[in-house]
C-alpha atoms as a PDB file:
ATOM      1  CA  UNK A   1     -12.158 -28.578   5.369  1.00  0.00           C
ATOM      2  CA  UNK A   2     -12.092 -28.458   1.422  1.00  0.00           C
ATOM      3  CA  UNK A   3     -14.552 -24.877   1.528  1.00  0.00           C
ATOM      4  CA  UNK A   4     -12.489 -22.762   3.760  1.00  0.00           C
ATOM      5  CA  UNK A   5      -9.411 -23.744   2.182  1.00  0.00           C
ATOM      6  CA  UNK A   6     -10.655 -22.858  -0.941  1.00  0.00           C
ATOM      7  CA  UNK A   7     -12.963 -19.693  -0.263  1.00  0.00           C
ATOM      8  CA  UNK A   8      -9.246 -18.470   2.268  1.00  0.00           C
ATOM      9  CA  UNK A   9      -7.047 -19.572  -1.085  1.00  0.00           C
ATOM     10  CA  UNK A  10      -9.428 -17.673  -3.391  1.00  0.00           C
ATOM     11  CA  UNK A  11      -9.428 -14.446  -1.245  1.00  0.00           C
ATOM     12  CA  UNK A  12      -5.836 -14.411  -1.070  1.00  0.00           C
ATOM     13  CA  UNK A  13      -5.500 -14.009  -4.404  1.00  0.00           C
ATOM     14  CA  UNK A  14      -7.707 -11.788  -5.147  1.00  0.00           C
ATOM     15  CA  UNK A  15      -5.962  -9.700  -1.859  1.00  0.00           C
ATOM     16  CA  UNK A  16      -2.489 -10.827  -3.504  1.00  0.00           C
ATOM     17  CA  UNK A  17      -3.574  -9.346  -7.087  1.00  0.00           C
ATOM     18  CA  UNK A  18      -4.665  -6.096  -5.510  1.00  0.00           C
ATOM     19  CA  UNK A  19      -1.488  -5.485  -4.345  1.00  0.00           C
ATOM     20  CA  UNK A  20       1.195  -6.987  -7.338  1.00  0.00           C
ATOM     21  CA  UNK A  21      -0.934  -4.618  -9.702  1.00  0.00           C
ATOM     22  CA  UNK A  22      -0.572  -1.519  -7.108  1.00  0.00           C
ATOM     23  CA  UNK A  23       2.706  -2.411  -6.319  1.00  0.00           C
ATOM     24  CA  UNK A  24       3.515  -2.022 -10.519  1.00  0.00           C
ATOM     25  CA  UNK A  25       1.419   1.079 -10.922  1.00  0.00           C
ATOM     26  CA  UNK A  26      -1.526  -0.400 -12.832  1.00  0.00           C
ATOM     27  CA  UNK A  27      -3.329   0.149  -9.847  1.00  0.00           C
ATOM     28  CA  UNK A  28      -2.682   3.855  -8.656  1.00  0.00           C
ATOM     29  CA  UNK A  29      -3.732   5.957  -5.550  1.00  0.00           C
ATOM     30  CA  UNK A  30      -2.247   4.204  -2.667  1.00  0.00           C
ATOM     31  CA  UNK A  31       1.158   4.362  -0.525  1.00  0.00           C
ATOM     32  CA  UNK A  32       1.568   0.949  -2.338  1.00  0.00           C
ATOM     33  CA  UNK A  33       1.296   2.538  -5.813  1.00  0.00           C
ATOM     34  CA  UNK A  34       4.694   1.900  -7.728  1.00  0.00           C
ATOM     35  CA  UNK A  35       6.516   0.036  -4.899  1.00  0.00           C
ATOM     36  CA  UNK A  36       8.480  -3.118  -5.939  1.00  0.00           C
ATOM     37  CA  UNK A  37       8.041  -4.809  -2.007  1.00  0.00           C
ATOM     38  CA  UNK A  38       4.129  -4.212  -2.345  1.00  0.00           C
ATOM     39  CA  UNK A  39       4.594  -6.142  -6.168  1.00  0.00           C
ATOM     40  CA  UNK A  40       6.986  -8.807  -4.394  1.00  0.00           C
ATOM     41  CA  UNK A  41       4.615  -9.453  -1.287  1.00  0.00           C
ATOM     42  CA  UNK A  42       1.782  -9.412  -3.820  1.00  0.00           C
ATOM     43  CA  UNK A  43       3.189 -12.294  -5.868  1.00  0.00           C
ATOM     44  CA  UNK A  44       3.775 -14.463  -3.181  1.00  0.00           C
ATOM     45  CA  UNK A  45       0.587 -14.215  -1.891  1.00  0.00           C
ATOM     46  CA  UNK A  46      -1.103 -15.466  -5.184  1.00  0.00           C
ATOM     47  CA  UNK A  47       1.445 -18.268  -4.916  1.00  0.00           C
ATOM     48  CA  UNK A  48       0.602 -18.818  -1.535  1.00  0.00           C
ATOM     49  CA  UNK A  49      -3.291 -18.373  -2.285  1.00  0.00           C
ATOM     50  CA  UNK A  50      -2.930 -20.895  -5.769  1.00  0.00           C
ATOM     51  CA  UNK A  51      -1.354 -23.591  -3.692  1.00  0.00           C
ATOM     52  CA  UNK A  52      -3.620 -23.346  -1.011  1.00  0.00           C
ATOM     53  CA  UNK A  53      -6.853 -23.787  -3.376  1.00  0.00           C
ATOM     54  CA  UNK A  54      -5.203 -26.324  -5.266  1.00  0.00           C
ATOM     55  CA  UNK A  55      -4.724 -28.460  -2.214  1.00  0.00           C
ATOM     56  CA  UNK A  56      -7.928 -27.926  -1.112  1.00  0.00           C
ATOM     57  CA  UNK A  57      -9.340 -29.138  -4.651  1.00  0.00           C
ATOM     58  CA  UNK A  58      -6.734 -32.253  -4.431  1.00  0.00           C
ATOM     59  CA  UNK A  59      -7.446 -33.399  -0.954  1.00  0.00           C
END
């Protein structure tokens, strides 16, 4: 159960970073390009993603 935790975990925050970085117009040429809710959604889905790899490195 550890490796799809982790791999799921990692890909969120890759996923999660994609969108923060559009979502505060580092990242431009998308609909989420420069939109606070894409930068909010974005940051908890790192969170969501960190948590998630750390517990699967802890259990």
């Amino acid at each position: 159960m550890k490796a799809p935790l982790s791999v799921i975990g990692f890909v969120l925050i890759a996923v999660g970073g994609v969108w923060f970085f559009q979502g505060i117009g580092v990242l431009p040429g998308s609909f989420m390009s420069r939109q606070t809710r894409w930068a909010v959604i974005g940051a908890i889905t790192v969170a969501v993603g960190v948590a998630m790899a750390l517990i699967a490195r802890r259990g």
